[in-house]
PDB file of N, CA and C in Angstrom:
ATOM      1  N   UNK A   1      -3.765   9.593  -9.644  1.00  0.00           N
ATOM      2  CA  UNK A   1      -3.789   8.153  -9.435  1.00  0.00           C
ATOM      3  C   UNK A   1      -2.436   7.590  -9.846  1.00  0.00           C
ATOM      4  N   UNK A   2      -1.978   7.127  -8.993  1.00  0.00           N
ATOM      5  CA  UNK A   2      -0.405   6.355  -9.109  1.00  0.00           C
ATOM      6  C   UNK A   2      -0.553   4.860  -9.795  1.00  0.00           C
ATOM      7  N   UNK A   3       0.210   4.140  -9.946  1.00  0.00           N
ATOM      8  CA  UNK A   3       0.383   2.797 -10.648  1.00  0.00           C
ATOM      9  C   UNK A   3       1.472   1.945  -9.586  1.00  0.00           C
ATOM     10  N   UNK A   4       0.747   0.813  -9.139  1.00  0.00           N
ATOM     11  CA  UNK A   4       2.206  -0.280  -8.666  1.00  0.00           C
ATOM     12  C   UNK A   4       2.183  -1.050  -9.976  1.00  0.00           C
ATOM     13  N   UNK A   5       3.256  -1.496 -10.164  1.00  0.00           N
ATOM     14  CA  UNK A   5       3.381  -2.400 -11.085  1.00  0.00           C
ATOM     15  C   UNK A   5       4.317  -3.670 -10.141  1.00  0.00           C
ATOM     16  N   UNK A   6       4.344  -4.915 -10.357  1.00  0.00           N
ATOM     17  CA  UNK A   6       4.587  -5.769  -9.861  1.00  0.00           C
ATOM     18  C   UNK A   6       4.518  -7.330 -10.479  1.00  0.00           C
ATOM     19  N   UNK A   7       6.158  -7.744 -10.725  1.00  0.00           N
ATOM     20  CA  UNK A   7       6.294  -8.983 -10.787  1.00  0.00           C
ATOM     21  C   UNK A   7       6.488  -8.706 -12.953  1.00  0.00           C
ATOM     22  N   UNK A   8       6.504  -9.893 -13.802  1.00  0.00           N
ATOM     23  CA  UNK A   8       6.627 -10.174 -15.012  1.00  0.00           C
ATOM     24  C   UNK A   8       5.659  -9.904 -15.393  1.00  0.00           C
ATOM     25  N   UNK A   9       4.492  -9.841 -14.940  1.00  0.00           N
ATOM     26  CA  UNK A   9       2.872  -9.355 -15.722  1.00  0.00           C
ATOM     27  C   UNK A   9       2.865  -7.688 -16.329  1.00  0.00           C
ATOM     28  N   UNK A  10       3.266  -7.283 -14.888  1.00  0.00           N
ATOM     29  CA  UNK A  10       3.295  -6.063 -15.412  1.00  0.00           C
ATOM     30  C   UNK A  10       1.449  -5.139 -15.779  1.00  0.00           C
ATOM     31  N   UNK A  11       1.046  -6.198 -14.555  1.00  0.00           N
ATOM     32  CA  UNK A  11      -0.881  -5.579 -14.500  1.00  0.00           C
ATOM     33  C   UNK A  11      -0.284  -4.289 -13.611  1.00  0.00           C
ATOM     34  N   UNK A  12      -0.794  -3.427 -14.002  1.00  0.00           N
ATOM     35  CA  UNK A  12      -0.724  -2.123 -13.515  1.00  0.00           C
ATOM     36  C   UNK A  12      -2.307  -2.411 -12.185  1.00  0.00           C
ATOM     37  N   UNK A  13      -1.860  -1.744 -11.557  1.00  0.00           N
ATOM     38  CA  UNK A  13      -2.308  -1.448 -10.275  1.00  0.00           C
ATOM     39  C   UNK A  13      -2.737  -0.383  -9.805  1.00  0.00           C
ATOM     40  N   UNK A  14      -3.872   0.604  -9.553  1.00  0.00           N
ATOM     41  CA  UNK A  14      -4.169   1.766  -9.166  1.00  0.00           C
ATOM     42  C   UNK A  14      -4.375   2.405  -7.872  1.00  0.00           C
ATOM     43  N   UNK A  15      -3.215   3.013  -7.165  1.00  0.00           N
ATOM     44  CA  UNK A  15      -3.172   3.467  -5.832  1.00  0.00           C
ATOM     45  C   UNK A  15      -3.218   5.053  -5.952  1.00  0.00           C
ATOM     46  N   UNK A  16      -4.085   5.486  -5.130  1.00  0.00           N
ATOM     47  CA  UNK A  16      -3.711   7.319  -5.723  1.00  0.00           C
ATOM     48  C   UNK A  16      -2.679   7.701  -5.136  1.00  0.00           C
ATOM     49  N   UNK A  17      -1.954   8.495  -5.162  1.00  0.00           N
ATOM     50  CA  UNK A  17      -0.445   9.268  -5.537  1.00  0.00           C
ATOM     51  C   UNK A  17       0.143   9.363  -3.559  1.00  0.00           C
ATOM     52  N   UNK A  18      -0.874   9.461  -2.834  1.00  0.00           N
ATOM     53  CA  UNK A  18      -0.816   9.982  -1.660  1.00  0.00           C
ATOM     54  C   UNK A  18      -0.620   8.607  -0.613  1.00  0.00           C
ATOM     55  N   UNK A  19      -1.198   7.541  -1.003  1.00  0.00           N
ATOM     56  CA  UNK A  19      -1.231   6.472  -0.066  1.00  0.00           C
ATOM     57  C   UNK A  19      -0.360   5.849  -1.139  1.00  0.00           C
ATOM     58  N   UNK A  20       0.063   5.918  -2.219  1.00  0.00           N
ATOM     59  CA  UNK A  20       1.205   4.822  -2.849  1.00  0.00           C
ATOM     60  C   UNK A  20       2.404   5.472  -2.371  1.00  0.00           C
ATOM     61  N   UNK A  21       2.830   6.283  -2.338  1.00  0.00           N
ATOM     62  CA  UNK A  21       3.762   7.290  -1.659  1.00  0.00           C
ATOM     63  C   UNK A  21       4.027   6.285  -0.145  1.00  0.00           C
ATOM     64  N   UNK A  22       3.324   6.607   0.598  1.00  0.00           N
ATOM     65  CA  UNK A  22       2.964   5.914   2.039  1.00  0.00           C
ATOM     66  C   UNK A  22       3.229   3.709   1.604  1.00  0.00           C
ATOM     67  N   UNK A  23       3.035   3.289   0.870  1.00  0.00           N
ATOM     68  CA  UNK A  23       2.971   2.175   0.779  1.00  0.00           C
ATOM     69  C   UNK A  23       4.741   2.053   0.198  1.00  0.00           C
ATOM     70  N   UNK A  24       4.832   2.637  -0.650  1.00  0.00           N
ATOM     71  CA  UNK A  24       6.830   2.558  -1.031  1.00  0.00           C
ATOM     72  C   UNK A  24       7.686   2.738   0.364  1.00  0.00           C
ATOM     73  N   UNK A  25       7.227   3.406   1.148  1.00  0.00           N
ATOM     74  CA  UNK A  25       8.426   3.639   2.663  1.00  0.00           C
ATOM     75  C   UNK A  25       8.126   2.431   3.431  1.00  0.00           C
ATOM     76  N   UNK A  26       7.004   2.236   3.266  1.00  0.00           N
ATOM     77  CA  UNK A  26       6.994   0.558   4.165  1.00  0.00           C
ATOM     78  C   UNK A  26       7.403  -0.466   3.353  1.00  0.00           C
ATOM     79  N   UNK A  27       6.797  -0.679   1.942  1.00  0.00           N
ATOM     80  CA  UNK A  27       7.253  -2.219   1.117  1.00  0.00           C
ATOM     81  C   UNK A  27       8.930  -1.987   1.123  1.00  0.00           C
ATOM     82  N   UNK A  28       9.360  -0.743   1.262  1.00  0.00           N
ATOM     83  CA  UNK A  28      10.696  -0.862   0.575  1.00  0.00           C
ATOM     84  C   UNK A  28      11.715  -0.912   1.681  1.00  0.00           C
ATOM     85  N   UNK A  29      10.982  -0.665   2.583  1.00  0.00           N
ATOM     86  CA  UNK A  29      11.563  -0.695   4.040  1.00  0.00           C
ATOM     87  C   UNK A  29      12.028  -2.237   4.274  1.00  0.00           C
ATOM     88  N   UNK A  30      10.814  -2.387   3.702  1.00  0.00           N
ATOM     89  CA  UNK A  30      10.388  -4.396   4.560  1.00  0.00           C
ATOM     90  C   UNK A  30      11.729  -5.032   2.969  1.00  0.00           C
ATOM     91  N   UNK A  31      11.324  -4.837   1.907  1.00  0.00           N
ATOM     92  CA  UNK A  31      12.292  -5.439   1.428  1.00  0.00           C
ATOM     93  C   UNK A  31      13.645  -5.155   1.185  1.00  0.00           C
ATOM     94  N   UNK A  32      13.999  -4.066   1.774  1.00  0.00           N
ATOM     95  CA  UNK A  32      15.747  -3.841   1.752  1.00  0.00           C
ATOM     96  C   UNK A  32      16.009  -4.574   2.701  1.00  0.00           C
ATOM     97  N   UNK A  33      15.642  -5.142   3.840  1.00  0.00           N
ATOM     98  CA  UNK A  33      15.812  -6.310   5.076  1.00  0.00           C
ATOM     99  C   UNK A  33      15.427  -7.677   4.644  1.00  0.00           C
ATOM    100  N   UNK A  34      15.165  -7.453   3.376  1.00  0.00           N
ATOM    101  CA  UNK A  34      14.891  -9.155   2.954  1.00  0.00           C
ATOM    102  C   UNK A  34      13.739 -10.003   3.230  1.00  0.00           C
ATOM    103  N   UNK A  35      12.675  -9.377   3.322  1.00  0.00           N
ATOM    104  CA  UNK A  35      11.666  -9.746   4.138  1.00  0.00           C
ATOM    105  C   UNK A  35      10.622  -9.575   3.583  1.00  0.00           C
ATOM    106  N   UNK A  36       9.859 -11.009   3.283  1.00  0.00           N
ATOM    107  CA  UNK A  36       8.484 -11.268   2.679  1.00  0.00           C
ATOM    108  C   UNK A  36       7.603 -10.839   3.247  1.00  0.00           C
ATOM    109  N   UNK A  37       6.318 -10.809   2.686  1.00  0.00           N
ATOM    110  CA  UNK A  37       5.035 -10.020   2.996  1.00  0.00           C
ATOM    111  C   UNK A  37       3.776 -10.196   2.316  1.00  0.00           C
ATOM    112  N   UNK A  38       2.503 -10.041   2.955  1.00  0.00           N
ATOM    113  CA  UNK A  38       1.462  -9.733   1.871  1.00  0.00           C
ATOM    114  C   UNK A  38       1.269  -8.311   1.848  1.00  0.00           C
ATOM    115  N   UNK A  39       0.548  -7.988   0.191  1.00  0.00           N
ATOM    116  CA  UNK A  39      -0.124  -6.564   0.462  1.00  0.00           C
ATOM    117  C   UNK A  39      -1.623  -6.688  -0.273  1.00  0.00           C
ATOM    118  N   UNK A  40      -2.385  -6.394   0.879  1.00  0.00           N
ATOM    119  CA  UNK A  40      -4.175  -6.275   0.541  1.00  0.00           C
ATOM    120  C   UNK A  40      -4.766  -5.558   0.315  1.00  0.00           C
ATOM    121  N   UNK A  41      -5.918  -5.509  -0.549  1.00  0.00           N
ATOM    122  CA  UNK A  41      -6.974  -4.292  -0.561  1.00  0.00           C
ATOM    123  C   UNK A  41      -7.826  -4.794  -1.224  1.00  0.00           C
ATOM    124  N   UNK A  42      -9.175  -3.499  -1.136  1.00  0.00           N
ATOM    125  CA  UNK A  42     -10.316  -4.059  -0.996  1.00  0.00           C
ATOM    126  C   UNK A  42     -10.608  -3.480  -3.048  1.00  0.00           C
ATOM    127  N   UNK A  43     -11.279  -4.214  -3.480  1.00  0.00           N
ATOM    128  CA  UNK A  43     -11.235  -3.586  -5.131  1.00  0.00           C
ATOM    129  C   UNK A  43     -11.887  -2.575  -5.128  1.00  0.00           C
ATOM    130  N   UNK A  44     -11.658  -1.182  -5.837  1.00  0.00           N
ATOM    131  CA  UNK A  44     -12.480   0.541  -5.747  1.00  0.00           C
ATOM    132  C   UNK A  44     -13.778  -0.194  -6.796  1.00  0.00           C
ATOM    133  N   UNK A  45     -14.769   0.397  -6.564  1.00  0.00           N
ATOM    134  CA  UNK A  45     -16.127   0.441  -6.563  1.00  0.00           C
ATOM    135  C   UNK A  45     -16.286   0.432  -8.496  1.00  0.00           C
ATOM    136  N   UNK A  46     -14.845   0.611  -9.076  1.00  0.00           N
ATOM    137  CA  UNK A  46     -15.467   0.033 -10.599  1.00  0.00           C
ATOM    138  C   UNK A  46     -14.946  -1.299 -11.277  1.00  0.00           C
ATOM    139  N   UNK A  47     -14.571  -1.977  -9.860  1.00  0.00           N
ATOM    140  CA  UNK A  47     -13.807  -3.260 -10.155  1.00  0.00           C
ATOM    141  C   UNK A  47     -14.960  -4.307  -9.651  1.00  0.00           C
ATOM    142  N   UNK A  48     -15.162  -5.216  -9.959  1.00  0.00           N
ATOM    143  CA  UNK A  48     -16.012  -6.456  -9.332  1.00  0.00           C
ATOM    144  C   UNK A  48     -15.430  -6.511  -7.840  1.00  0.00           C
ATOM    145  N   UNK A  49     -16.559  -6.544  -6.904  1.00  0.00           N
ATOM    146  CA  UNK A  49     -16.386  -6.841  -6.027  1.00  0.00           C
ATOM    147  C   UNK A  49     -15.112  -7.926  -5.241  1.00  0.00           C
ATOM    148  N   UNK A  50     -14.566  -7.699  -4.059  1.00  0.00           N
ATOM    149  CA  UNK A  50     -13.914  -8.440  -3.979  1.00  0.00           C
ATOM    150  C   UNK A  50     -12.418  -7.489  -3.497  1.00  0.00           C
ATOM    151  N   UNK A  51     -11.406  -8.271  -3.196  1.00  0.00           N
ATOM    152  CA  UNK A  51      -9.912  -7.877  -2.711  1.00  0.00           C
ATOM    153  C   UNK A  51      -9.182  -8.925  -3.096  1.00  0.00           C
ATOM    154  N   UNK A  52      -8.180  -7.656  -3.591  1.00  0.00           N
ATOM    155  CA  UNK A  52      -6.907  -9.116  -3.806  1.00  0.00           C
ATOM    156  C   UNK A  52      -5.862  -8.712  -2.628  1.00  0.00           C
ATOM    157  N   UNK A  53      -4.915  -9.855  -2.932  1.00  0.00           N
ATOM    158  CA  UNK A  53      -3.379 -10.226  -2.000  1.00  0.00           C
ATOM    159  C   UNK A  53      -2.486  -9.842  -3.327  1.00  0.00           C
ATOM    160  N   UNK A  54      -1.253  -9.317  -2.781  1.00  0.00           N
ATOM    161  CA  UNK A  54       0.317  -9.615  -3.640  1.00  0.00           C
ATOM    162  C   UNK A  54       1.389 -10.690  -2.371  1.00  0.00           C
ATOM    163  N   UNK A  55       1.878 -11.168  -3.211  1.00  0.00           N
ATOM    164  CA  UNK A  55       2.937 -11.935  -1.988  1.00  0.00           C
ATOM    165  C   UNK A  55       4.165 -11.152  -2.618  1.00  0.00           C
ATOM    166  N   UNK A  56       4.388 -10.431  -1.565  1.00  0.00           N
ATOM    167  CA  UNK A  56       6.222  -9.254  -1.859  1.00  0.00           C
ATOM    168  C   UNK A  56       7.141  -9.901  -1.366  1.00  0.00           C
ATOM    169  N   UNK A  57       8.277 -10.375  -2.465  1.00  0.00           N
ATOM    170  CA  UNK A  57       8.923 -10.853  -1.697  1.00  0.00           C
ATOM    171  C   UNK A  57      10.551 -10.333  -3.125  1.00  0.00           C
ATOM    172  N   UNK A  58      11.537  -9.931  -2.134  1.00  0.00           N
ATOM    173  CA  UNK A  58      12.590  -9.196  -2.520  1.00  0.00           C
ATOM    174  C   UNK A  58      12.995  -9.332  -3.776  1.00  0.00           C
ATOM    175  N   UNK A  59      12.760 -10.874  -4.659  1.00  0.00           N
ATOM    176  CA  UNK A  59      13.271 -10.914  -5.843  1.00  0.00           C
ATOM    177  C   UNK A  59      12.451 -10.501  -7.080  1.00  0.00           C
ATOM    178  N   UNK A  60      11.568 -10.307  -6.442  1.00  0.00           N
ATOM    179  CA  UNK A  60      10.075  -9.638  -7.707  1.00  0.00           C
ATOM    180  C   UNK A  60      10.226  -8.121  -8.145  1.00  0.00           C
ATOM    181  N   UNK A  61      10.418  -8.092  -9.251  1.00  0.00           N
ATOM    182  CA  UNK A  61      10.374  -6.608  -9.838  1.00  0.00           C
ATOM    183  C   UNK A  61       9.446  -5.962  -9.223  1.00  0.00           C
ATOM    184  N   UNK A  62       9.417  -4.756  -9.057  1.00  0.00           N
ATOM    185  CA  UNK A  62       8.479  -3.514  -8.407  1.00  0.00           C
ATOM    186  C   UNK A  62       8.556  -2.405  -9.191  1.00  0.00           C
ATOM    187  N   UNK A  63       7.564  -1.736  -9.251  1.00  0.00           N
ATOM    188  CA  UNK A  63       7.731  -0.200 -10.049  1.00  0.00           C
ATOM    189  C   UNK A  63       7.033   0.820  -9.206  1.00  0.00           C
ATOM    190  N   UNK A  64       7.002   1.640  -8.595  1.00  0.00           N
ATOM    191  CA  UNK A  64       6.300   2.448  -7.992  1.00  0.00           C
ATOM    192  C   UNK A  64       5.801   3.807  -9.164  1.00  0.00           C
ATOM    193  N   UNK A  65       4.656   4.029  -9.728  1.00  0.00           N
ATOM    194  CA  UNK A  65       4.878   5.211 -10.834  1.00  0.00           C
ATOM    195  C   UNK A  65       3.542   5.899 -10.212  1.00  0.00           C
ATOM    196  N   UNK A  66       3.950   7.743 -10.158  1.00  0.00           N
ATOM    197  CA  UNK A  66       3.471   8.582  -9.743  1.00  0.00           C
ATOM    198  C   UNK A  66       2.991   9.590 -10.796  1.00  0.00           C
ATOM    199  N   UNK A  67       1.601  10.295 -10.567  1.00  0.00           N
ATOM    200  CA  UNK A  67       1.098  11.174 -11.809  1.00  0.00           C
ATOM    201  C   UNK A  67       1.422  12.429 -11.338  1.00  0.00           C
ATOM    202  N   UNK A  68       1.664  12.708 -10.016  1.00  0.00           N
ATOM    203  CA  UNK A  68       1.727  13.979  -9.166  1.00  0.00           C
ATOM    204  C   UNK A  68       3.491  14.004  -9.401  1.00  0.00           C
ATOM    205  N   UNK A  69       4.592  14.642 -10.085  1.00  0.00           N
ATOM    206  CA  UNK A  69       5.541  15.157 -10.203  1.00  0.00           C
ATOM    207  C   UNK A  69       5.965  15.427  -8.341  1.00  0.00           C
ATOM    208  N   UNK A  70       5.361  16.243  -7.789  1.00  0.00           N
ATOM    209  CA  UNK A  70       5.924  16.303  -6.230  1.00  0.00           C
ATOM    210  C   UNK A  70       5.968  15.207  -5.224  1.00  0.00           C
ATOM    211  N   UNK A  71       6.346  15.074  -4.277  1.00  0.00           N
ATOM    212  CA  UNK A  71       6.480  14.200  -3.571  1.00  0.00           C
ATOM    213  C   UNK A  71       5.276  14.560  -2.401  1.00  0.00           C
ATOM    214  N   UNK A  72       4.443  14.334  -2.209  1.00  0.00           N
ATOM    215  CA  UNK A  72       3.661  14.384  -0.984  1.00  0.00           C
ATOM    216  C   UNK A  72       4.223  14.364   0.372  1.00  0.00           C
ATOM    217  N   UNK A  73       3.819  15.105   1.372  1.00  0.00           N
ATOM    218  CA  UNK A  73       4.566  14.934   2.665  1.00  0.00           C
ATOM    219  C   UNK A  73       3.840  13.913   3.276  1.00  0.00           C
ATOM    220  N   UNK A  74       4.689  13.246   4.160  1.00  0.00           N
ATOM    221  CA  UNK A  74       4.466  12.204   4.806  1.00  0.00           C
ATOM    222  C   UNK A  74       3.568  11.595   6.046  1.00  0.00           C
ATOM    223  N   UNK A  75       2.880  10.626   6.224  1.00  0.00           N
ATOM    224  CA  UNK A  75       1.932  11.177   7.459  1.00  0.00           C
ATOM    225  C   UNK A  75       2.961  10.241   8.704  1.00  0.00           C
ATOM    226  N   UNK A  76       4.154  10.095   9.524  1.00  0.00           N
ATOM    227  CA  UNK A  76       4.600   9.504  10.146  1.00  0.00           C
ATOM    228  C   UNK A  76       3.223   8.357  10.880  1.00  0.00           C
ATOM    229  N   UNK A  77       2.398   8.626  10.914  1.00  0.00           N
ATOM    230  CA  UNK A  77       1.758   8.216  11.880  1.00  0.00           C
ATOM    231  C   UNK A  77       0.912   6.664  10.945  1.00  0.00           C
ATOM    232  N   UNK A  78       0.949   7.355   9.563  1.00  0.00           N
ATOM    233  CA  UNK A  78       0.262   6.156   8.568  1.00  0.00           C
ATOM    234  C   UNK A  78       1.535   5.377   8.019  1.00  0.00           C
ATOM    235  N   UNK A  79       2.652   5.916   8.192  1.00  0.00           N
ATOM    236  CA  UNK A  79       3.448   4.541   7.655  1.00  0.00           C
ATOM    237  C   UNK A  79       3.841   3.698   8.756  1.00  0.00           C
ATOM    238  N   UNK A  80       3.664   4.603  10.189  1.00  0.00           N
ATOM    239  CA  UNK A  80       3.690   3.644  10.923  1.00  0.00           C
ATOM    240  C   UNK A  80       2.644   2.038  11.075  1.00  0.00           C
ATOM    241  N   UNK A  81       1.790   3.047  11.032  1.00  0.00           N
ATOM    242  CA  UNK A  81       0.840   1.961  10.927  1.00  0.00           C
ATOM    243  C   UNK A  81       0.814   0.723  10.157  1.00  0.00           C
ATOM    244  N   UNK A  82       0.687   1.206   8.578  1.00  0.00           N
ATOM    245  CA  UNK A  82       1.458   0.090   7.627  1.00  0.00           C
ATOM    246  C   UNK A  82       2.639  -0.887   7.611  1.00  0.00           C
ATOM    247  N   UNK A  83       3.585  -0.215   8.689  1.00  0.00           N
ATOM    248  CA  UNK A  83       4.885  -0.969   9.025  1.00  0.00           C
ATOM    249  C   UNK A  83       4.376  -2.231  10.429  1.00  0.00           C
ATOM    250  N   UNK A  84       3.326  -1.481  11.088  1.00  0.00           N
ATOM    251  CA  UNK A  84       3.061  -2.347  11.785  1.00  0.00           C
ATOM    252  C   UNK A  84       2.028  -3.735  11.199  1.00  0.00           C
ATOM    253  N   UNK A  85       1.351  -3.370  10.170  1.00  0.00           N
ATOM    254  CA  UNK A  85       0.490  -4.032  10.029  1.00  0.00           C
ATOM    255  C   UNK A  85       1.192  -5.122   8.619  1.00  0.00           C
ATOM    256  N   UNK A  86       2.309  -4.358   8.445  1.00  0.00           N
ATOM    257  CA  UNK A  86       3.313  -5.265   7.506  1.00  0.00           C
ATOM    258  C   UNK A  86       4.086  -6.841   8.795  1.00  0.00           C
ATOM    259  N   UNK A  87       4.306  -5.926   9.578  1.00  0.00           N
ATOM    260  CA  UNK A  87       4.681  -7.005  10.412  1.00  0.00           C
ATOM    261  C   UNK A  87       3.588  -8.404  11.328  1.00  0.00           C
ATOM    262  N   UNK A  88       2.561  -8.125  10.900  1.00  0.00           N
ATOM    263  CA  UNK A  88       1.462  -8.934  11.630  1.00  0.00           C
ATOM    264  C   UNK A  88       1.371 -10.296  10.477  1.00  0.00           C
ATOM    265  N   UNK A  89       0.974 -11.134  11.047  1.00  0.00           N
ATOM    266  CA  UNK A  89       0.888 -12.730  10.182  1.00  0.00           C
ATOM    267  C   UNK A  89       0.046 -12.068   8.671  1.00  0.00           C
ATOM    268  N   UNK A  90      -0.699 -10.874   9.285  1.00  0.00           N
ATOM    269  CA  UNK A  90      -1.846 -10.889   7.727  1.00  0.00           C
ATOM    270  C   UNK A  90      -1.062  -9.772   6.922  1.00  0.00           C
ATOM    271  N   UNK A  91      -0.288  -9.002   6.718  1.00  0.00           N
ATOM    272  CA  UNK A  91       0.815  -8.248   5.932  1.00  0.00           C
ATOM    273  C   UNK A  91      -0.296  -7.480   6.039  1.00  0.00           C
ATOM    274  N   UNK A  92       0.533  -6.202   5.155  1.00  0.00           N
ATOM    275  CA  UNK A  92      -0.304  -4.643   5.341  1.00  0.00           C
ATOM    276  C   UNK A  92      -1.570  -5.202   4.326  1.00  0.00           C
ATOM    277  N   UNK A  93      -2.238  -4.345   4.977  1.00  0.00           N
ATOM    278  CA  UNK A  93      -3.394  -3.997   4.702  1.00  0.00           C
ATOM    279  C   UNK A  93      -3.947  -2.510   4.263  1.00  0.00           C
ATOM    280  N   UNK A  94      -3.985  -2.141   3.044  1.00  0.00           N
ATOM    281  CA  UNK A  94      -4.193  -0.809   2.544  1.00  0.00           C
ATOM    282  C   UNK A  94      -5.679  -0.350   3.413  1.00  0.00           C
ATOM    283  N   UNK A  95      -5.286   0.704   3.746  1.00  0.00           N
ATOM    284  CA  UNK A  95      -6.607   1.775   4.875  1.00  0.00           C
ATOM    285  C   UNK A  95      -6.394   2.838   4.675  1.00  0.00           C
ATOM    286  N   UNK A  96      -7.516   3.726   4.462  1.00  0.00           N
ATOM    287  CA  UNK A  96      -7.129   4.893   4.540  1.00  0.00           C
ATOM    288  C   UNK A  96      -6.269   5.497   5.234  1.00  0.00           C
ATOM    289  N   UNK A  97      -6.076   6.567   4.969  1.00  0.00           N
ATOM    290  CA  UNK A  97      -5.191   7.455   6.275  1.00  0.00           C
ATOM    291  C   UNK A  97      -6.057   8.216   6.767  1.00  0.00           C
ATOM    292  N   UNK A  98      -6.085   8.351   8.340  1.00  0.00           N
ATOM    293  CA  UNK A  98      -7.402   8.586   8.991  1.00  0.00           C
ATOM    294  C   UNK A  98      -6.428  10.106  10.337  1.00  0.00           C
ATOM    295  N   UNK A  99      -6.586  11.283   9.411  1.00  0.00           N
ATOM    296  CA  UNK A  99      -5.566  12.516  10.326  1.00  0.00           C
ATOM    297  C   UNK A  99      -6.258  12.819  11.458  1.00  0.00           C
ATOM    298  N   UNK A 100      -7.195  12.198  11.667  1.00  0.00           N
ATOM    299  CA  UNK A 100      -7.721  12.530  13.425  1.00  0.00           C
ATOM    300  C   UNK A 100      -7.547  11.032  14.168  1.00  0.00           C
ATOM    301  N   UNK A 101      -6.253  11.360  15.329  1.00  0.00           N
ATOM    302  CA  UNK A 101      -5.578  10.013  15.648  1.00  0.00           C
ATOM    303  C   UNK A 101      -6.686   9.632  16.727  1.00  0.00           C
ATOM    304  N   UNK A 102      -7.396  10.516  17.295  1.00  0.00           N
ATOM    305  CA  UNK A 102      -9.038  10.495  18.157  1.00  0.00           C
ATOM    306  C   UNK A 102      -9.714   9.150  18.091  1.00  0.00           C
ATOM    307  N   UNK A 103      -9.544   8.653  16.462  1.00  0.00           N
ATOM    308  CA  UNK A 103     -10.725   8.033  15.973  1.00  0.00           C
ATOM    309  C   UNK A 103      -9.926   6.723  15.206  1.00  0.00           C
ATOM    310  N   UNK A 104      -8.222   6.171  15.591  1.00  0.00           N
ATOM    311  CA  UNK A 104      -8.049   5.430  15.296  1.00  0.00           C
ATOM    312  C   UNK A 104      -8.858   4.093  14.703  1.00  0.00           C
ATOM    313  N   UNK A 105      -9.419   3.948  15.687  1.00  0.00           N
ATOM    314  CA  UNK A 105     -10.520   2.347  16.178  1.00  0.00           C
ATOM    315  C   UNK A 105     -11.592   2.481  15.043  1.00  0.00           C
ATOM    316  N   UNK A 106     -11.512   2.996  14.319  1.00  0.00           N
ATOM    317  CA  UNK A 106     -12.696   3.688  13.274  1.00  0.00           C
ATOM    318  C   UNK A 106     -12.527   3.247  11.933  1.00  0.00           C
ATOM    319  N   UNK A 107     -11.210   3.191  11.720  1.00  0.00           N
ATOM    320  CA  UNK A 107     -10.577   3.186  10.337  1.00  0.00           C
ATOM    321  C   UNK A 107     -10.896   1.886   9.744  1.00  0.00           C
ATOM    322  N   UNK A 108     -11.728   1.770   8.342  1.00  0.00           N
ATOM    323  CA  UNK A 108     -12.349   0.621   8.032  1.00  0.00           C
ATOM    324  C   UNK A 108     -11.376   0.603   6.540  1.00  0.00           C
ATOM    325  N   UNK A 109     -10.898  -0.423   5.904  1.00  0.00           N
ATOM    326  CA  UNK A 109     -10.041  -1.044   4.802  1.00  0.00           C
ATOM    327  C   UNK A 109     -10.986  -0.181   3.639  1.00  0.00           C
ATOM    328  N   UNK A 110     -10.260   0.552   2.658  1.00  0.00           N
ATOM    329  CA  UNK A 110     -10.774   1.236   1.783  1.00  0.00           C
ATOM    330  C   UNK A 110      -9.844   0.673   0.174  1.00  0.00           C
ATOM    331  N   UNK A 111     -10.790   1.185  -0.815  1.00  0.00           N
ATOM    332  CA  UNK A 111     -10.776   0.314  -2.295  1.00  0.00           C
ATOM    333  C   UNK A 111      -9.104   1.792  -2.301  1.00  0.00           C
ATOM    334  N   UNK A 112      -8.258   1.016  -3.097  1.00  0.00           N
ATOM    335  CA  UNK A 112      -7.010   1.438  -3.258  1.00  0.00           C
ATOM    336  C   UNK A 112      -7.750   2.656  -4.692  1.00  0.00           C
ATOM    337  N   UNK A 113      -8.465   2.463  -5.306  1.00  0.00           N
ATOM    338  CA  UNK A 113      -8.348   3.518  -6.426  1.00  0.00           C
ATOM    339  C   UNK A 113      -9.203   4.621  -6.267  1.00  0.00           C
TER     340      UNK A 113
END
């Protein structure tokens, strides 16, 4: 389980190691171009119900921290996605990564932890 950390609070955030990986090539993508954003998800099943928003925007501290020492390989096909869905009025939206591209239309918003 990975950690975002974000902004002066410094509330740690729980993404597992494999989709926070996947979420740093898009947020960091979008903010080396200067470019605001939301990022959503749905709360994992020991949080009160519910989803939050972050508003990313270039001057806010970020921390990306990983428990897995290796770097995970990449799924081209899920950061695409995230890059696209970074670019839509509603900013990314955390989803699983779904490796059978068959069943795109399928993929339902999953709890980040």
């Amino acid at each position: 389980m990975g950690t975002l950390y974000y902004g002066e609070s410094g509330t740690p955030i729980g993404i597992e190691d494999r989709a926070l990986a996947h979420l740093k090539v898009a947020i960091t993508t979008k903010l080396r171009r200067g470019e605001s954003f939301t990022l959503s998800w749905y709360h994992p099943a020991d949080q009160p119900r519910g989803r939050s928003t972050l508003w990313l925007h270039p001057s806010i501290a970020l921390r990306f921290v990983f428990d897995d020492p290796d770097s995970p390989e990449l799924s081209r096909d899920w950061v695409e996605e995230l890059m696209r869905s970074a670019n839509s009025t509603g900013g990314i939206m955390l989803v699983e990564e779904n490796l059978d591209s068959d069943h795109l239309a399928d993929k339902r918003p999953q709890p980040v932890g």
